[in-house]
N, C-alpha and C. Protein backbone atom coordinates (compact mmCIF):
# COMPACT_ATOMS: atom_id res chain seq x y z
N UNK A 1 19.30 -5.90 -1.42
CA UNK A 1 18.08 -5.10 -1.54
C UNK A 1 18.02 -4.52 -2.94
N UNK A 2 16.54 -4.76 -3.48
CA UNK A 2 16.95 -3.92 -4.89
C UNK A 2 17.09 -2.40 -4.79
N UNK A 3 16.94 -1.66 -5.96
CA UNK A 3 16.99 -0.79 -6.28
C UNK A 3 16.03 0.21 -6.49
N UNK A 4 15.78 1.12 -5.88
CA UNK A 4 14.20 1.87 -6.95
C UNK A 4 14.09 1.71 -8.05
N UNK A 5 15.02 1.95 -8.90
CA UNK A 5 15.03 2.05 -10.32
C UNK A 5 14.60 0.67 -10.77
N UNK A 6 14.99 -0.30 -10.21
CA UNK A 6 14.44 -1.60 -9.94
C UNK A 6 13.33 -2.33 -9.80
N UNK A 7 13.01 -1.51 -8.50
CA UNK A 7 11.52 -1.71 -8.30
C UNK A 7 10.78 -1.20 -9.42
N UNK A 8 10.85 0.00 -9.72
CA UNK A 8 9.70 0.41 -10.21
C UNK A 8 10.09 0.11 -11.71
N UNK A 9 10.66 -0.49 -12.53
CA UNK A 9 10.77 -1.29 -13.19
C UNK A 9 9.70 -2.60 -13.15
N UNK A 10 10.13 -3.12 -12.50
CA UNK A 10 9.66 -4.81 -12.17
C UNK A 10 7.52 -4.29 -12.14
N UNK A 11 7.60 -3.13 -11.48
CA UNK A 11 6.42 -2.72 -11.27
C UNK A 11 5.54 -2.36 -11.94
N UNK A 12 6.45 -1.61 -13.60
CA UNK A 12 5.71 -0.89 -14.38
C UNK A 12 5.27 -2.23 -15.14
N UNK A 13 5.33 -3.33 -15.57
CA UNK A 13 4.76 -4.49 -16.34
C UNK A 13 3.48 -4.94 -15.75
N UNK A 14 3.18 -3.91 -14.42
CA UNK A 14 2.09 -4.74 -13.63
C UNK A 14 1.05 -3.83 -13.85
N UNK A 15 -0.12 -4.56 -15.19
CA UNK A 15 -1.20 -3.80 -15.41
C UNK A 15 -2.80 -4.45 -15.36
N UNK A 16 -2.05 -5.66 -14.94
CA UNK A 16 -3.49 -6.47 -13.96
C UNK A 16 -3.09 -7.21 -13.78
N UNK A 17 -3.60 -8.50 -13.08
CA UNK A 17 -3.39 -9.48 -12.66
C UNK A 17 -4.05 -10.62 -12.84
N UNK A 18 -3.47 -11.85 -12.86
CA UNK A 18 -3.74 -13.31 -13.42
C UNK A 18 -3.90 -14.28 -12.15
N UNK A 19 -3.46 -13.78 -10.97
CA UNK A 19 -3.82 -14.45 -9.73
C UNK A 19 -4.03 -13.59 -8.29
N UNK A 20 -5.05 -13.65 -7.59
CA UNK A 20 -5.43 -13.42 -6.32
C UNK A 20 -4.39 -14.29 -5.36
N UNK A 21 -3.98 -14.01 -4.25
CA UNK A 21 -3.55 -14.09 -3.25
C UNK A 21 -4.23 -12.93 -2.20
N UNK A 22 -4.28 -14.38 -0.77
CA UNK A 22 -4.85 -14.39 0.42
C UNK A 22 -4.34 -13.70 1.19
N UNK A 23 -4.56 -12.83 2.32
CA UNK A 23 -3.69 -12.40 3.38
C UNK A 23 -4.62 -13.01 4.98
N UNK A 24 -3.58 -13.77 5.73
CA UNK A 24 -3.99 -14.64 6.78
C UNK A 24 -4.72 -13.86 7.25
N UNK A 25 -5.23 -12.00 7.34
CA UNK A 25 -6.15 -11.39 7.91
C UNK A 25 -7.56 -10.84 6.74
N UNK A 26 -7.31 -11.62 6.23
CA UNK A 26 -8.66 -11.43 5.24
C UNK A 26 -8.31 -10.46 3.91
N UNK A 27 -7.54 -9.62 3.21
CA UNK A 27 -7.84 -9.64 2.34
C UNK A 27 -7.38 -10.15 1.25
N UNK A 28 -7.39 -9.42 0.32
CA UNK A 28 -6.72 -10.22 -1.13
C UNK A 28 -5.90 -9.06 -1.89
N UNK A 29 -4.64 -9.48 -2.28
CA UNK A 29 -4.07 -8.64 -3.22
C UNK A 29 -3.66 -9.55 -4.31
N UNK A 30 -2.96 -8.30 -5.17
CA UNK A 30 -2.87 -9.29 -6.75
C UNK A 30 -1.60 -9.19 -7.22
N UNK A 31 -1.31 -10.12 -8.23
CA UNK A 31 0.48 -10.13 -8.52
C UNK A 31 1.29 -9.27 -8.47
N UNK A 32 0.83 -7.48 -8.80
CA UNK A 32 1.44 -6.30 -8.29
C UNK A 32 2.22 -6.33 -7.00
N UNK A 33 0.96 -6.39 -6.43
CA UNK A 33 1.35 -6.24 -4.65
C UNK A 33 2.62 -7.67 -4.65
N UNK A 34 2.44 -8.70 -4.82
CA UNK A 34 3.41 -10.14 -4.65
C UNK A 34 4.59 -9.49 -4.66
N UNK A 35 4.54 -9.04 -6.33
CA UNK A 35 6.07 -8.75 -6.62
C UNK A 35 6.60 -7.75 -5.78
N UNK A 36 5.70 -6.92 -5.65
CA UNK A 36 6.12 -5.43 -4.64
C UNK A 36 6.68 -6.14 -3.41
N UNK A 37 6.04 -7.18 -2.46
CA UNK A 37 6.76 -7.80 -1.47
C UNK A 37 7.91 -8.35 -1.73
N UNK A 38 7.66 -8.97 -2.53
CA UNK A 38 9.06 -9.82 -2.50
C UNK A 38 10.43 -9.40 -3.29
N UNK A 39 9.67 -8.65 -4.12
CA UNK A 39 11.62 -7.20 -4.48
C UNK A 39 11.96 -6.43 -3.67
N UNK A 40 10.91 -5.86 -2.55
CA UNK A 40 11.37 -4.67 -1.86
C UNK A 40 11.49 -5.45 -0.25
N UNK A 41 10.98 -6.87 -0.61
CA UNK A 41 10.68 -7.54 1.08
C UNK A 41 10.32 -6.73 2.26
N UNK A 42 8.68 -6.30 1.57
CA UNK A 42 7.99 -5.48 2.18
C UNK A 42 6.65 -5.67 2.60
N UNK A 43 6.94 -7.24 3.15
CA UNK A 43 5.22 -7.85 3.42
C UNK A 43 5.25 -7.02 4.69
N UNK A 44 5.92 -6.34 5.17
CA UNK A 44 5.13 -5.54 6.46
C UNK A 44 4.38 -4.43 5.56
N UNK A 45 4.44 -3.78 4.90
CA UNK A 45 3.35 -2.72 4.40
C UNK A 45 2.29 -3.29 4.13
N UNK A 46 1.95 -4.71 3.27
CA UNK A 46 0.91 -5.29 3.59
C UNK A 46 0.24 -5.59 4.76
N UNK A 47 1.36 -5.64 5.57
CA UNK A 47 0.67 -5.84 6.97
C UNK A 47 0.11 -4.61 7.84
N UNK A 48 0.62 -3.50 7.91
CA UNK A 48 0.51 -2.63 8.41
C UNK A 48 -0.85 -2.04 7.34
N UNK A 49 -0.88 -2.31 6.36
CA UNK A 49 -1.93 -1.91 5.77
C UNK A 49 -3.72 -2.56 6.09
N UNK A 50 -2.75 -4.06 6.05
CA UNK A 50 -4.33 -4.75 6.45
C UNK A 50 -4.94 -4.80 7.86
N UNK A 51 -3.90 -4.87 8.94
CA UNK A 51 -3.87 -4.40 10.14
C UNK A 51 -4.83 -3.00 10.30
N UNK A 52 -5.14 -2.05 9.65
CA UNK A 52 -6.15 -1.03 10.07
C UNK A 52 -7.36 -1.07 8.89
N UNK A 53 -7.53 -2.73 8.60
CA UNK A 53 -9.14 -2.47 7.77
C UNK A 53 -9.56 -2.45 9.20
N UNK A 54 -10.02 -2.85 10.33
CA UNK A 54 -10.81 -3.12 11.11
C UNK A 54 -10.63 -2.04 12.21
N UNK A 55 -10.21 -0.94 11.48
CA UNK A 55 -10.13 0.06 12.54
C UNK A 55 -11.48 1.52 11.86
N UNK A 56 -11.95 2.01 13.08
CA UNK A 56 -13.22 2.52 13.18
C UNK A 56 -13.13 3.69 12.07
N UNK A 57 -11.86 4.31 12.06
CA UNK A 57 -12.18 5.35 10.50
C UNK A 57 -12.40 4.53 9.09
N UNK A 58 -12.56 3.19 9.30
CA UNK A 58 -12.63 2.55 7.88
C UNK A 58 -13.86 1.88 8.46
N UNK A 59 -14.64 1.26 9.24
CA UNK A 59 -15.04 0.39 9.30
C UNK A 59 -17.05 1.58 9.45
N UNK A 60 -16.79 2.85 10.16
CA UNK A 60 -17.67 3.87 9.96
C UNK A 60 -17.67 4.24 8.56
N UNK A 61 -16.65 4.35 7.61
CA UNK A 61 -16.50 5.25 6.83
C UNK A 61 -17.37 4.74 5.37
N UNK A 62 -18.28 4.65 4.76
CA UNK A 62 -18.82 3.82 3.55
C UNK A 62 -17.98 4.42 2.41
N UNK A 63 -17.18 5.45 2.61
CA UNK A 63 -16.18 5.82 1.19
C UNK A 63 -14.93 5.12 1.35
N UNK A 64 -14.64 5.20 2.30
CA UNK A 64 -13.05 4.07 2.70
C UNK A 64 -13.27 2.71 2.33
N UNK A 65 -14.68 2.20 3.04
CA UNK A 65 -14.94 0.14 2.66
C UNK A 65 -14.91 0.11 1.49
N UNK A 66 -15.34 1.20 0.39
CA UNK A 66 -15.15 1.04 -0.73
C UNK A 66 -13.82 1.48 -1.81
N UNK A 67 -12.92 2.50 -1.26
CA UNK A 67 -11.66 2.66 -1.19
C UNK A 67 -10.97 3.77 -1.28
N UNK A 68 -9.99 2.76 -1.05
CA UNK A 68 -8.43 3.46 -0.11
C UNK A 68 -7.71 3.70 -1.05
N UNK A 69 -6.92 5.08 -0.89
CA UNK A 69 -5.47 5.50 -1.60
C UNK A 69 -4.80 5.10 0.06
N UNK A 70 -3.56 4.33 -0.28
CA UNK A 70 -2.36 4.52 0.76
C UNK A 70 -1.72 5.05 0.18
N UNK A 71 -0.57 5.89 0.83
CA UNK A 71 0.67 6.34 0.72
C UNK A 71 1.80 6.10 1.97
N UNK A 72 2.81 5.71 1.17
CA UNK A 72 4.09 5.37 2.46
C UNK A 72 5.13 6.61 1.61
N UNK A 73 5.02 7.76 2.08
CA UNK A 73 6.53 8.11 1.85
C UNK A 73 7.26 8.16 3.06
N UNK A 74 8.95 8.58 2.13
CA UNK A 74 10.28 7.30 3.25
C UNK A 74 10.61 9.08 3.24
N UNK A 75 11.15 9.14 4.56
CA UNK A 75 12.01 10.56 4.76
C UNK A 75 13.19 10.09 4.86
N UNK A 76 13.98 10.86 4.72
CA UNK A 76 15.39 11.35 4.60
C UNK A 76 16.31 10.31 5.86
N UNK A 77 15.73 10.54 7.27
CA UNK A 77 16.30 9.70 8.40
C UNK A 77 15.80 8.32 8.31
N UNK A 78 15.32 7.89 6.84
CA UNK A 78 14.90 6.30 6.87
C UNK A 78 13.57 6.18 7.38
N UNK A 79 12.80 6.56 8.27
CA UNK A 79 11.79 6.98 9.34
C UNK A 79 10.64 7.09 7.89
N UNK A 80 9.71 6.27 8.01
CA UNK A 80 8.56 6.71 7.16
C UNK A 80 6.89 7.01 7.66
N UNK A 81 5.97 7.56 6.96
CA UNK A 81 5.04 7.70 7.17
C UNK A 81 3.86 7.13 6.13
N UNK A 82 2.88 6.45 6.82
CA UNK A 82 2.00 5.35 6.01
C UNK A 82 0.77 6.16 6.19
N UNK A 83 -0.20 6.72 5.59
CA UNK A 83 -1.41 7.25 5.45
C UNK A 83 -2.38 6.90 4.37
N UNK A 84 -3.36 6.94 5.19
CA UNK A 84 -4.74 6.39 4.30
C UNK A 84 -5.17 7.60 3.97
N UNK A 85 -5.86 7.32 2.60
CA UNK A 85 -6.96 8.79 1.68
C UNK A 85 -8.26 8.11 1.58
N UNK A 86 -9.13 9.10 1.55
CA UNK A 86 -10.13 8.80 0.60
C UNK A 86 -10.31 9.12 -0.75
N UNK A 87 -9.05 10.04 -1.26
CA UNK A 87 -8.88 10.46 -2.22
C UNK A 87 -7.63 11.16 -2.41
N UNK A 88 -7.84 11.56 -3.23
CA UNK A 88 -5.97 12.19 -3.58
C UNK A 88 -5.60 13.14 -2.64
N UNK A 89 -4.60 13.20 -1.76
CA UNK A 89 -3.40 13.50 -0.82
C UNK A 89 -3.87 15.46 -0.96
N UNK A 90 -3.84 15.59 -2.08
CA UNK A 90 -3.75 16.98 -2.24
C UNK A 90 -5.23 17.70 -2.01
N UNK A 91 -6.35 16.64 -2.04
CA UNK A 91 -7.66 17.31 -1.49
C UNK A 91 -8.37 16.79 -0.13
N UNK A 92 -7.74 15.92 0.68
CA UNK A 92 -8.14 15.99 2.02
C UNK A 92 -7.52 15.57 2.99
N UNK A 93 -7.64 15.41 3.94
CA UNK A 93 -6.33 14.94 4.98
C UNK A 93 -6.63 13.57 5.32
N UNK A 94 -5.79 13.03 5.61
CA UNK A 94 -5.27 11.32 5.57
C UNK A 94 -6.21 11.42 6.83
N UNK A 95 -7.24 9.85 6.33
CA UNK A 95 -8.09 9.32 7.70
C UNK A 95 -7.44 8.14 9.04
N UNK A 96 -6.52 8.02 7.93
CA UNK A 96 -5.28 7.32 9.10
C UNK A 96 -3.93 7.56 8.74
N UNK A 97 -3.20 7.78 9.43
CA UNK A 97 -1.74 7.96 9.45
C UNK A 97 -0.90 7.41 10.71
N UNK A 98 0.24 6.48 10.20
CA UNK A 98 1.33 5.55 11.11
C UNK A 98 2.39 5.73 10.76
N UNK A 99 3.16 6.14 12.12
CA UNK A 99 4.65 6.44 11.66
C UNK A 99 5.30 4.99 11.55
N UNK A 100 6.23 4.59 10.81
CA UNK A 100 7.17 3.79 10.46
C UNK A 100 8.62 3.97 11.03
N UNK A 101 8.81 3.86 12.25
CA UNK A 101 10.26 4.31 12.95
C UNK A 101 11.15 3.50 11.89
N UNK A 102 11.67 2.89 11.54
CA UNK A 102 12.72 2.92 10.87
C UNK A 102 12.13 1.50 9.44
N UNK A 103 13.08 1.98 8.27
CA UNK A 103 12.71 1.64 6.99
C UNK A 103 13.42 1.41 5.95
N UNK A 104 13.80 0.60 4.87
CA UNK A 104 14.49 0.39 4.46
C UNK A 104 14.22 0.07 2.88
N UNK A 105 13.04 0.39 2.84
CA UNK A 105 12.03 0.28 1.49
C UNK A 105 12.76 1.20 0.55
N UNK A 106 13.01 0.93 -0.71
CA UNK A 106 13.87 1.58 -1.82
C UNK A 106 13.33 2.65 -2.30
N UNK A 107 12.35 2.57 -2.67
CA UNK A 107 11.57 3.93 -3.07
C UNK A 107 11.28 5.07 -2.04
N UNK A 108 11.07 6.53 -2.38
CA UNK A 108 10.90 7.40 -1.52
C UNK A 108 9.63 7.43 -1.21
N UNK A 109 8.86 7.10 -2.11
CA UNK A 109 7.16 7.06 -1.98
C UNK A 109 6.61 5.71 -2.93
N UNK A 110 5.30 5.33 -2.63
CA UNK A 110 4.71 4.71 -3.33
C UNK A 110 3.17 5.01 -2.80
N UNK A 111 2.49 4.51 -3.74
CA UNK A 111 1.28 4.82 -3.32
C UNK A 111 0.13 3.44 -3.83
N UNK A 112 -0.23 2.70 -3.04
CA UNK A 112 -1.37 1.67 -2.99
C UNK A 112 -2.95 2.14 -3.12
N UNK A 113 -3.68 0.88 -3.84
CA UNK A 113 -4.81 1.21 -3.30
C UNK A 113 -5.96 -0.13 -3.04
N UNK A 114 -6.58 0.30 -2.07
CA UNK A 114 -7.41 -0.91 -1.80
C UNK A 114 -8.85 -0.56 -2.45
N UNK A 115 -9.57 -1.61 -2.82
CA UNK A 115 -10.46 -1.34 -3.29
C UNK A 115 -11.45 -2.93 -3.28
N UNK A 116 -12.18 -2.44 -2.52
CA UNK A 116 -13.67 -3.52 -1.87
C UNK A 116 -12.74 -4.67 -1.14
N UNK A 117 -11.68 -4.33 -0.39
CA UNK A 117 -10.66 -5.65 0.02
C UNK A 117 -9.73 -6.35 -0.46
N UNK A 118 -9.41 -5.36 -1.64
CA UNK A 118 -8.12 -6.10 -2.53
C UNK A 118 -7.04 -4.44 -2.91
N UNK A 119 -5.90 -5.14 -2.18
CA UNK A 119 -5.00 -4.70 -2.43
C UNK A 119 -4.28 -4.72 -3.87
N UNK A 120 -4.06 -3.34 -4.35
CA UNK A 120 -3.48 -3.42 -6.01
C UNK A 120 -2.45 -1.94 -5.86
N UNK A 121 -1.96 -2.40 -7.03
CA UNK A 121 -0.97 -0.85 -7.30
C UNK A 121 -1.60 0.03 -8.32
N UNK A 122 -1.87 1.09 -8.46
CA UNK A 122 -2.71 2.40 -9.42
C UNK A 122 -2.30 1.32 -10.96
N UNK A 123 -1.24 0.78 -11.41
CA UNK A 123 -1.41 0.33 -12.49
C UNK A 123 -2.33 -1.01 -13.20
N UNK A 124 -2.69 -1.57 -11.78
CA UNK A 124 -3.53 -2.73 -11.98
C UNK A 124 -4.76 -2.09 -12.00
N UNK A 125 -4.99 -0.85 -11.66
CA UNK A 125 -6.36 -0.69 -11.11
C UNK A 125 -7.49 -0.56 -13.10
């Protein structure tokens, strides 16, 4: 497993992207997100992420279809928590939130964002 220091290494070079990739449930993320899976072998956060476009606080919401801050921070017992924003964490309360019973993701936090159906990291954006 890598390392945080690792990850977010490999991560900071990612300031856009040169190829789209598919997700078998419809959306699209970009070489950010790739690498993010496959250093931290964390295609379940993609999944768990794309898994609630089609849920009714996003699918009512016309500020969410147009976009999402995620956040996954990892607690202390491994045990994490995945929440959707409509905006930054510190001015409203998460329109979805999923606990993560157990976790193994290197970093303590990270934070995604979707935007019109494409998954990116704040540095691609």
């Amino acid at each position: 497993m890598i390392t945080a220091e690792a990850l977010q290494q490999n991560l900071a070079h990612c300031t856009g992207t040169e190829q789209w990739y598919r997700h078998p449930l419809g959306i699209t993320y970009t070489d950010g997100i790739k690498i993010l899976t496959e250093d931290a072998q964390c295609m379940w956060l993609v999944d768990a992420i794309t898994s609630h476009q089609k849920s009714y606080q996003i699918i009512y919401n016309p500020d969410l279809q147009e976009f999402q801050l995620w956040l996954l921070k990892v607690n202390e017992d491994r045990s994490a928590i995945l929440a959707c924003y409509e905006d930054s964490p510190s001015t409203c309360e998460p329109a979805i939130s999923q606990l993560i019973p157990s976790t193994d993701f290197p970093m303590q936090e990270i934070k995604l964002y979707m935007e019109q159906g494409t998954l990116l990291l704040p540095s691609e954006h």
